[in-house]
N, C-alpha and C. Protein backbone atom coordinates (compact mmCIF):
# COMPACT_ATOMS: atom_id res chain seq x y z
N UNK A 1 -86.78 61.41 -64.71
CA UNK A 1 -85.53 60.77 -64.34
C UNK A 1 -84.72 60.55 -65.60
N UNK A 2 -83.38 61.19 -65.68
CA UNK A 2 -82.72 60.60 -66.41
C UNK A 2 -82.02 59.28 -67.24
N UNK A 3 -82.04 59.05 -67.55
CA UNK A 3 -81.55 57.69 -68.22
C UNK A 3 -80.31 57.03 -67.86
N UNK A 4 -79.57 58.00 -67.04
CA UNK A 4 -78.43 57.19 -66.13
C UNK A 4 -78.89 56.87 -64.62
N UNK A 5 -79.94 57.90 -64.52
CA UNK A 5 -80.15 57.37 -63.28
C UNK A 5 -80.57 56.13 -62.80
N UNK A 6 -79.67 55.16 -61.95
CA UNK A 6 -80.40 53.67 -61.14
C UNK A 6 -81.43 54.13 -60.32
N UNK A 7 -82.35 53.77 -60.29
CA UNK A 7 -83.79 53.69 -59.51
C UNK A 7 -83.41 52.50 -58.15
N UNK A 8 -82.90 51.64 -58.44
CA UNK A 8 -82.33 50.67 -57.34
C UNK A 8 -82.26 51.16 -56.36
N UNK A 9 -82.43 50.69 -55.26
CA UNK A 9 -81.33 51.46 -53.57
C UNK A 9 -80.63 50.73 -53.62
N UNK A 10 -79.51 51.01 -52.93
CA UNK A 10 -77.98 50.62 -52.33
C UNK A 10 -78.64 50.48 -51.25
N UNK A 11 -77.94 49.10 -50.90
CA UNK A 11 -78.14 48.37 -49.06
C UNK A 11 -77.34 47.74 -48.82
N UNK A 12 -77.41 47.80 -47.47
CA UNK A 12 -76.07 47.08 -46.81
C UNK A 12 -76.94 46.64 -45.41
N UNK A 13 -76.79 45.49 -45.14
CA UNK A 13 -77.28 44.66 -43.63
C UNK A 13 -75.88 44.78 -43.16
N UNK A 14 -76.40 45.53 -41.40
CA UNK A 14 -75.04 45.04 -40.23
C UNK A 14 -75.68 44.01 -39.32
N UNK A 15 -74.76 43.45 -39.38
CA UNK A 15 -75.27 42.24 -37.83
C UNK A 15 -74.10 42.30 -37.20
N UNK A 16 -74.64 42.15 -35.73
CA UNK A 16 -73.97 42.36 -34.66
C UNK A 16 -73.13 40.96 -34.29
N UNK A 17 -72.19 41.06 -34.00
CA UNK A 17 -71.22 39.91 -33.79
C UNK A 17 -70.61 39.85 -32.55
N UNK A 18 -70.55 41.11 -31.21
CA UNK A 18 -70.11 41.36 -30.06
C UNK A 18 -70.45 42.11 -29.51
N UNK A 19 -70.57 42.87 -28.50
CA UNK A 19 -70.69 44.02 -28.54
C UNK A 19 -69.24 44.64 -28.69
N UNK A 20 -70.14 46.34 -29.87
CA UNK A 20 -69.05 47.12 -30.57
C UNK A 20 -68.68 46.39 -31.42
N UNK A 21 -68.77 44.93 -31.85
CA UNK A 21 -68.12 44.27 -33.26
C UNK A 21 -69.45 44.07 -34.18
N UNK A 22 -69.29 44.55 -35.77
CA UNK A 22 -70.72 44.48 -36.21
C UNK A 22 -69.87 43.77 -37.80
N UNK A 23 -70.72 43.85 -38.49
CA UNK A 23 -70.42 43.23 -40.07
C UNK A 23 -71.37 43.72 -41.05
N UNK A 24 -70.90 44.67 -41.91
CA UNK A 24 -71.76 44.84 -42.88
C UNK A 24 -71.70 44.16 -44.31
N UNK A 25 -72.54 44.06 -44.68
CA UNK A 25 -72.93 42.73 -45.71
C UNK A 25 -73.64 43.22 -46.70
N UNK A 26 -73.34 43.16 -48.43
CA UNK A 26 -74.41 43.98 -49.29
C UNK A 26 -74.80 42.76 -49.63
N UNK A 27 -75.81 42.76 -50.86
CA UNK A 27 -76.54 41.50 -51.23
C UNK A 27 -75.90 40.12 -51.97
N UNK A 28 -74.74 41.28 -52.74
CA UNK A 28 -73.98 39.95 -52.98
C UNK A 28 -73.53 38.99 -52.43
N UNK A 29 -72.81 39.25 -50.89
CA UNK A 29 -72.15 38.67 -49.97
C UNK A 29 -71.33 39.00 -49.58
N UNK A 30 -70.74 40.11 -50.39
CA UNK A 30 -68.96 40.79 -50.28
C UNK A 30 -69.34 41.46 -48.52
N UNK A 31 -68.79 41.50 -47.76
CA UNK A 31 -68.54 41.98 -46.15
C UNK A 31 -67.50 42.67 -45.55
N UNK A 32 -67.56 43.57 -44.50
CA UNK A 32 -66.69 44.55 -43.62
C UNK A 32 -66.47 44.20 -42.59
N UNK A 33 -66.23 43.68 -41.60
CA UNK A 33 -65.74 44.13 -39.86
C UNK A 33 -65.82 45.38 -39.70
N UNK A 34 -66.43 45.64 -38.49
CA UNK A 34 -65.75 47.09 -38.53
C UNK A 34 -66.55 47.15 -36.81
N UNK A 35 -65.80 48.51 -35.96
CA UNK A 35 -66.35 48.59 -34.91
C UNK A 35 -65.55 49.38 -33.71
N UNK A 36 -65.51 48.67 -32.32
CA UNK A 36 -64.59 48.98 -31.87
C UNK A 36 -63.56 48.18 -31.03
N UNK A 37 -62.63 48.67 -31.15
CA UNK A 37 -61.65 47.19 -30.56
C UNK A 37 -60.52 47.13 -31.53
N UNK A 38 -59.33 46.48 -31.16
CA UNK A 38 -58.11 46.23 -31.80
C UNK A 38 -58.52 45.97 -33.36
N UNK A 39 -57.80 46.44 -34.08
CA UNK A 39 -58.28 45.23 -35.65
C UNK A 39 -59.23 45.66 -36.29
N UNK A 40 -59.94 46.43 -35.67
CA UNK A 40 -61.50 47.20 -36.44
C UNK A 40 -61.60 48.66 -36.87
N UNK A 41 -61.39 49.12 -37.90
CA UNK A 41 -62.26 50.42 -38.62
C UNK A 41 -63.28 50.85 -38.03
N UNK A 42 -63.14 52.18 -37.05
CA UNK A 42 -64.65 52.75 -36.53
C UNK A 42 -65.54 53.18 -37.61
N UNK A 43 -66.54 53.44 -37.43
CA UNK A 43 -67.44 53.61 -38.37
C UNK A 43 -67.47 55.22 -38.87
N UNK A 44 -66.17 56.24 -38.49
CA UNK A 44 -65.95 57.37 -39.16
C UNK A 44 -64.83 56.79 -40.22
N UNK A 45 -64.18 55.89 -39.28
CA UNK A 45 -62.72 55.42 -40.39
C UNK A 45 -63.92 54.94 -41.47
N UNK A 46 -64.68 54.33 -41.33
CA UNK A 46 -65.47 53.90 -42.49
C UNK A 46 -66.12 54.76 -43.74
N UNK A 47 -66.51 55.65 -43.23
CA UNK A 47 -66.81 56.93 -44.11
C UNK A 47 -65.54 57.44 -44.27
N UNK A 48 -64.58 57.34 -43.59
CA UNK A 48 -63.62 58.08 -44.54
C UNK A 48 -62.80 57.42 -45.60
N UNK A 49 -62.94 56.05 -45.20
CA UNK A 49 -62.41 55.02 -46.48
C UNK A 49 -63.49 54.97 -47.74
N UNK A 50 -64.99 55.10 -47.26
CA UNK A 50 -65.86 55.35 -48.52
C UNK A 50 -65.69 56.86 -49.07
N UNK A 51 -64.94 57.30 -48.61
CA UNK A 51 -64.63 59.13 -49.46
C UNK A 51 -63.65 58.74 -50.16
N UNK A 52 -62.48 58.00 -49.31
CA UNK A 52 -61.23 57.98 -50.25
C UNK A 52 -61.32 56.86 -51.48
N UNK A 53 -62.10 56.00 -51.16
CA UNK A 53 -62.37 54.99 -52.04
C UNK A 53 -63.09 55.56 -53.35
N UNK A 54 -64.18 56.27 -53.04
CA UNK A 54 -65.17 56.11 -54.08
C UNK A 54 -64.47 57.41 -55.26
N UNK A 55 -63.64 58.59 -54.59
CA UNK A 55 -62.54 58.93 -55.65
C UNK A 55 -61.68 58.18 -55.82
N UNK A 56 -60.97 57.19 -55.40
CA UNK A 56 -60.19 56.29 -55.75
C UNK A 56 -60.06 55.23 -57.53
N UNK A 57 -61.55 54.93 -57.17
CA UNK A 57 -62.34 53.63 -58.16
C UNK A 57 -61.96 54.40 -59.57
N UNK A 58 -62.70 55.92 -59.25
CA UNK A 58 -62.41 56.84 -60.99
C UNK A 58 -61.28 57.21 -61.09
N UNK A 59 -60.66 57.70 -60.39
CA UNK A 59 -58.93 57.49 -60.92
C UNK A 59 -58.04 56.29 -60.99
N UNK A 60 -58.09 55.42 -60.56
CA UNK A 60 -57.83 54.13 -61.02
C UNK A 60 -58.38 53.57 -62.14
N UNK A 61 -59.51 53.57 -62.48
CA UNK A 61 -59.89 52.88 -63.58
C UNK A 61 -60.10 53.38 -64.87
N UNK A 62 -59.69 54.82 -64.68
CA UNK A 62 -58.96 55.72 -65.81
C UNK A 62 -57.80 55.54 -66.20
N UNK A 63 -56.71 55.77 -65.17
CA UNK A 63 -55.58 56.06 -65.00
C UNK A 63 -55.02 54.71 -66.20
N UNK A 64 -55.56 53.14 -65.32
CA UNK A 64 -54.88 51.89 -65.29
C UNK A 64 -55.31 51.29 -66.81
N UNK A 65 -56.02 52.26 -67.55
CA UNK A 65 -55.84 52.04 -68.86
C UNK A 65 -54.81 52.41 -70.20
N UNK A 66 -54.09 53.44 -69.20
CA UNK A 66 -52.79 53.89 -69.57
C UNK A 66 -51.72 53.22 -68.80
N UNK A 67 -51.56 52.99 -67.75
CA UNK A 67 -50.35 52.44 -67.08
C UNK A 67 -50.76 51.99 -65.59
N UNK A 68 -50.10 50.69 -65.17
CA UNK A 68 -50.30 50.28 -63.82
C UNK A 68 -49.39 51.17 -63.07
N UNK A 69 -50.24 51.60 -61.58
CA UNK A 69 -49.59 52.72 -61.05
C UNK A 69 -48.76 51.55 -60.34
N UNK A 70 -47.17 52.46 -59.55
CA UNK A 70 -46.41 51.67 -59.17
C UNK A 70 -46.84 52.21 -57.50
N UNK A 71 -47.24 53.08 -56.86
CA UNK A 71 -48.00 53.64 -55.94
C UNK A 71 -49.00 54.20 -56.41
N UNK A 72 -50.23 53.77 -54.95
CA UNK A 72 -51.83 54.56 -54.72
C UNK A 72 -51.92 54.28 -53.93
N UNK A 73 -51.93 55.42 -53.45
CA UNK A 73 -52.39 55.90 -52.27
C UNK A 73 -53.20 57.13 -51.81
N UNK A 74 -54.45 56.98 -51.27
CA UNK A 74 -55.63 58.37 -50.72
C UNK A 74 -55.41 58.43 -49.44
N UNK A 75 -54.88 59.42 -49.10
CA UNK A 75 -55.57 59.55 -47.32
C UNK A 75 -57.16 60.29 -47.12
N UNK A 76 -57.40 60.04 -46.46
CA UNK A 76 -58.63 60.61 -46.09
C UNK A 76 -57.96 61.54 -44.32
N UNK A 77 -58.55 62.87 -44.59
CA UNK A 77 -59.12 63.08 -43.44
C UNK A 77 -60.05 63.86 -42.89
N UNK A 78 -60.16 64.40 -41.75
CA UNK A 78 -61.42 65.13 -40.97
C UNK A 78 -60.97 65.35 -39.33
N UNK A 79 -62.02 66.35 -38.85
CA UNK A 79 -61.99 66.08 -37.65
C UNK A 79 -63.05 66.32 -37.18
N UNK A 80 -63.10 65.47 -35.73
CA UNK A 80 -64.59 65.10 -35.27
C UNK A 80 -64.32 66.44 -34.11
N UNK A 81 -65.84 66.83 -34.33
CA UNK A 81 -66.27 68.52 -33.75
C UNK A 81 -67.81 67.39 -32.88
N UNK A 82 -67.95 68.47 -31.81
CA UNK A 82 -68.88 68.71 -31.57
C UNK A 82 -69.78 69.79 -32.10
N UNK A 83 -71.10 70.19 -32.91
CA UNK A 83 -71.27 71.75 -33.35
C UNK A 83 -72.15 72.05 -32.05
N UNK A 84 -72.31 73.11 -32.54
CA UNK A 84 -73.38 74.03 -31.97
C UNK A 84 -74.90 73.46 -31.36
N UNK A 85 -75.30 72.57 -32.07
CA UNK A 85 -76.15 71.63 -31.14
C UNK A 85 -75.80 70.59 -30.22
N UNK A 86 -74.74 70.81 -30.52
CA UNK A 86 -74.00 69.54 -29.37
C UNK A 86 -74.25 68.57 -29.90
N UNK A 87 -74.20 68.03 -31.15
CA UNK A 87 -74.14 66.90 -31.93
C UNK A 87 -72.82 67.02 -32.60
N UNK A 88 -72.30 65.53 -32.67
CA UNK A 88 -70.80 64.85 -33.48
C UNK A 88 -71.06 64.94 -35.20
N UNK A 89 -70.15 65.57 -35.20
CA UNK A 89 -69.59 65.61 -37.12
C UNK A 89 -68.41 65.56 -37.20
N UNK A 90 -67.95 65.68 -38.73
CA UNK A 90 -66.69 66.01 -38.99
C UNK A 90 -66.71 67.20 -39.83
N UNK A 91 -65.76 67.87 -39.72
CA UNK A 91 -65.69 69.19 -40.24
C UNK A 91 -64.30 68.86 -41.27
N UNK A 92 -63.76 69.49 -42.28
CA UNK A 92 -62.45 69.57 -43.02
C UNK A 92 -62.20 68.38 -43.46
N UNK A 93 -63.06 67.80 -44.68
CA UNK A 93 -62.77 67.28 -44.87
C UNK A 93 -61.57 66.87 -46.64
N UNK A 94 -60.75 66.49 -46.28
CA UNK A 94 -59.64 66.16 -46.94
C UNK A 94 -59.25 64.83 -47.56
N UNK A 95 -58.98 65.13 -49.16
CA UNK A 95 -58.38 64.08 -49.49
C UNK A 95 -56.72 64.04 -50.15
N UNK A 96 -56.18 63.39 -49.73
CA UNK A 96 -54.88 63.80 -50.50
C UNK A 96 -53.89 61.98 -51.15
N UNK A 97 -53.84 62.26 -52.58
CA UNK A 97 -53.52 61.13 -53.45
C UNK A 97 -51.87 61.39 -53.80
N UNK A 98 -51.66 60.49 -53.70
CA UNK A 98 -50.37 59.97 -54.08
C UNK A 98 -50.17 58.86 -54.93
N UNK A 99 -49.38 58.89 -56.00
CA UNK A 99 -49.53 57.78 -57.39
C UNK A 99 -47.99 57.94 -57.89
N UNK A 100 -47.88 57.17 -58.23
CA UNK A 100 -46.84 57.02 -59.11
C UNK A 100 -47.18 56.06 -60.48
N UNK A 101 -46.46 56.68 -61.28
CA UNK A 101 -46.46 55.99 -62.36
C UNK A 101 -45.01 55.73 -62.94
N UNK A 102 -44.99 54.59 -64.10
CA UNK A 102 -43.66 54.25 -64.72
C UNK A 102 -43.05 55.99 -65.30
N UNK A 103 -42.11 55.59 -65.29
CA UNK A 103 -41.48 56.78 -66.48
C UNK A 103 -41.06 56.59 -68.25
N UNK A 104 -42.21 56.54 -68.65
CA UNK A 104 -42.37 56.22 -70.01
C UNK A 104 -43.70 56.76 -70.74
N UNK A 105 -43.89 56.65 -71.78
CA UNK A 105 -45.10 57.36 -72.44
C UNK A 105 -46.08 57.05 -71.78
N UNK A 106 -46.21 55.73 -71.23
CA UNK A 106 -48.10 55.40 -70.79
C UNK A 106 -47.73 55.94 -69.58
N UNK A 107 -46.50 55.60 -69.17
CA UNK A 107 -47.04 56.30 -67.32
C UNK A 107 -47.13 58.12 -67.28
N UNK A 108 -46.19 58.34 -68.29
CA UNK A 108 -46.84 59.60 -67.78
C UNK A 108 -47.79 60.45 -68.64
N UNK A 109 -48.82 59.53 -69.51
CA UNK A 109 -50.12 59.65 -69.93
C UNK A 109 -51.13 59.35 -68.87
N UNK A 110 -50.87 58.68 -67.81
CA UNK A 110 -51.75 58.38 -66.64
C UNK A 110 -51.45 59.53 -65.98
N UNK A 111 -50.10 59.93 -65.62
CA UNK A 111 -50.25 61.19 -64.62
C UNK A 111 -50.75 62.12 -64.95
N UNK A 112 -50.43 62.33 -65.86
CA UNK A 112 -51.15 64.12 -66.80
C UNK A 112 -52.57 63.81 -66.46
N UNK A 113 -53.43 62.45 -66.33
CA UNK A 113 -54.94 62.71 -65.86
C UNK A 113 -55.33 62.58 -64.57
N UNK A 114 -54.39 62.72 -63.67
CA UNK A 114 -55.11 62.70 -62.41
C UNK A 114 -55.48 63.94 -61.49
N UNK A 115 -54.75 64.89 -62.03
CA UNK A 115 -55.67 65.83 -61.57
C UNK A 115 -57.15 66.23 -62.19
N UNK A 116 -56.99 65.87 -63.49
CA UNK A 116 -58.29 66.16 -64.01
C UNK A 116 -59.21 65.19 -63.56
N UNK A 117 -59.18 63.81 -63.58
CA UNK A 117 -60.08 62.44 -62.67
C UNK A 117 -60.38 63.22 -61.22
N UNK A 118 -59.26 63.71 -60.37
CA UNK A 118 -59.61 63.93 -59.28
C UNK A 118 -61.01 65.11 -59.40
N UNK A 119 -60.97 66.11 -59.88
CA UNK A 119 -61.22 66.89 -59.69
C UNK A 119 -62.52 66.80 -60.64
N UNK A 120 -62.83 65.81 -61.79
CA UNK A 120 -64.31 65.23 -61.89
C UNK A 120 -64.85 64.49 -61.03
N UNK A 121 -64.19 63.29 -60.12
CA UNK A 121 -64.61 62.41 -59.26
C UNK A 121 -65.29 63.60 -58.34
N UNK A 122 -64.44 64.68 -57.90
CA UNK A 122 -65.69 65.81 -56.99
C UNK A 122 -66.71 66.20 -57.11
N UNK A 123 -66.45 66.61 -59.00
CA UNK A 123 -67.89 67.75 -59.22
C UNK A 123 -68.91 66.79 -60.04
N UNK A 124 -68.22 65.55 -60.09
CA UNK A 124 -69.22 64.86 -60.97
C UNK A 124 -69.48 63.22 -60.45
N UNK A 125 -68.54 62.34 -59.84
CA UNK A 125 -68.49 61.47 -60.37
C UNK A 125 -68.73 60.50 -58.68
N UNK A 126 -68.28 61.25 -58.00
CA UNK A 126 -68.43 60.19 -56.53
C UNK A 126 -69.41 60.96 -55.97
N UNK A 127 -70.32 59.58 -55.71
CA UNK A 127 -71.43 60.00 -54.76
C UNK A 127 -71.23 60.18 -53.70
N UNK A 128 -70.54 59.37 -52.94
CA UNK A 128 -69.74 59.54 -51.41
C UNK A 128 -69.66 61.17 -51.01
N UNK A 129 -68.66 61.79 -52.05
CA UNK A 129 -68.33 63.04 -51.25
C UNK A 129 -69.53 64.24 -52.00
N UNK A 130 -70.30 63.72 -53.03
CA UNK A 130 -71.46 64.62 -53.72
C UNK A 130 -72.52 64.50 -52.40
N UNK A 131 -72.83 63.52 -51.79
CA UNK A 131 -73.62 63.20 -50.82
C UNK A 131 -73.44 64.02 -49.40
N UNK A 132 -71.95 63.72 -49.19
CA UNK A 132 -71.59 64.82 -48.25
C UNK A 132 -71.52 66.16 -48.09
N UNK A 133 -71.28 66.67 -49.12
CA UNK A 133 -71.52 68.09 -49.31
C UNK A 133 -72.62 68.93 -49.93
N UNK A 134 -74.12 67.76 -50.17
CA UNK A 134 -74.91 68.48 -50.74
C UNK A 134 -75.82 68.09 -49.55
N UNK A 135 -76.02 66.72 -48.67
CA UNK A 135 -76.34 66.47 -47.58
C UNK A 135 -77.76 65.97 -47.87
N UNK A 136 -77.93 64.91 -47.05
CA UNK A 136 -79.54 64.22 -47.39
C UNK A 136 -80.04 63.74 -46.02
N UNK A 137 -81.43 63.84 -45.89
CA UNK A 137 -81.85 63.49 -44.91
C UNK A 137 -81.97 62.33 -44.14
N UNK A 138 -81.05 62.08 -43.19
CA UNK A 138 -81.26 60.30 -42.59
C UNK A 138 -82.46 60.09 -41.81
N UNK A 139 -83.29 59.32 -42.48
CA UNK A 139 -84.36 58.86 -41.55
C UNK A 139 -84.64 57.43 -40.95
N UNK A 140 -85.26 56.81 -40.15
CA UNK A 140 -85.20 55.73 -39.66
C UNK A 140 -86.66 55.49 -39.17
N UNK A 141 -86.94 53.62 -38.56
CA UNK A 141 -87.76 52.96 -38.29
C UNK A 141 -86.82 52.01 -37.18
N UNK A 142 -88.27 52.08 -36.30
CA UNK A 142 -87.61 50.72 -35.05
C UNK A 142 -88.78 49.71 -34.96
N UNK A 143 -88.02 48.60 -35.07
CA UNK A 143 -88.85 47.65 -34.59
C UNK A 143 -88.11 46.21 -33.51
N UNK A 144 -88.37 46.02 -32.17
CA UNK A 144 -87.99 45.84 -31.07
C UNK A 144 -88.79 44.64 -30.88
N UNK A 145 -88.34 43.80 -30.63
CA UNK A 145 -89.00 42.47 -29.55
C UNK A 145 -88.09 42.01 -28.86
N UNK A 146 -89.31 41.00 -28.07
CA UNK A 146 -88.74 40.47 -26.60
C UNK A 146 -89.40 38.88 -26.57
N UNK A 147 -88.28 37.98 -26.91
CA UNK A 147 -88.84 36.66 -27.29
C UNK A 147 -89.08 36.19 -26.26
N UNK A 148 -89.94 35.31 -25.15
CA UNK A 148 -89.67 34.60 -24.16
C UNK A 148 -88.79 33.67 -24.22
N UNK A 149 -88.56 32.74 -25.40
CA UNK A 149 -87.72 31.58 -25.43
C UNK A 149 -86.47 32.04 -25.47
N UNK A 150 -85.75 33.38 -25.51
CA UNK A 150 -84.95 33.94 -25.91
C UNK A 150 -83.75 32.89 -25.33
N UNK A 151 -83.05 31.71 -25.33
CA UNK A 151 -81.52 31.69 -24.92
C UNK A 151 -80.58 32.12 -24.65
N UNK A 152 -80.06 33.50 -24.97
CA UNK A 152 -78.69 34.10 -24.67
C UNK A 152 -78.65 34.46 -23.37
């Protein structure tokens, strides 16, 4: 293992708050809504805000050492396919940034690097979309009870 590599896992607890309303929670405490219903991020909008985000973080925190952008903005998109097994994905997936900077030496020392940020955040730097396109295996565990005292 390399010497950058974290050995740590990344976790996140959801708890259920309705049905279709859930909350994800990392260890610090920082939290999401998300679900379905008015007001809520489905949980593709969610992966697609962790694509646009996690290129986001490295061009921002490059950029904003040269100049505060006066716009940022990522869209994310995709579209949801059924494939060939008759299982849900998204296929095409897209990011497209929009920034502005001042018009003066630092701002447009920030612009001259965002194509180059973008285009390391791909081949190098976000796990989000390195994850997606190199693909890892999701596996899982259940564990189920049935309290008698149960109240609800």
């Amino acid at each position: 293992m390399s010497a950058s590599q974290d050995p740590t896992p990344r976790t996140v607890e959801l708890l259920r708050s309705a049905t279709g309303h859930y909350t994800a929670r990392n260890a610090a405490g920082a939290q999401v809504a998300f679900g379905q219903g008015e007001d809520l991020l489905s949980p593709v909008e969610l992966l697609l805000a962790a694509l646009a985000g996690c290129s986001a973080v490295t061009v921002d925190t490059a950029t904003a050492r040269s100049a505060e952008p006066s716009d940022f903005r990522v869209e994310a998109s995709g579209r949801q396919i059924v494939d060939e097994n008759g299982g849900n994905r998204l296929e095409g997936l897209h990011l497209s940034f929009h920034l502005a900077f001042p018009d003066d030496a630092a701002g447009r020392k920030a612009a001259g690097m965002v194509e180059r940020l973008v285009t390391l955040s791909h081949d190098k730097y976000c796990t989000v979309s390195r994850t997606l396109e190199h693909g890892t295996a999701v596996r899982h565990d259940v564990s189920v009870a049935c309290a008698a005292d149960d109240t609800r």
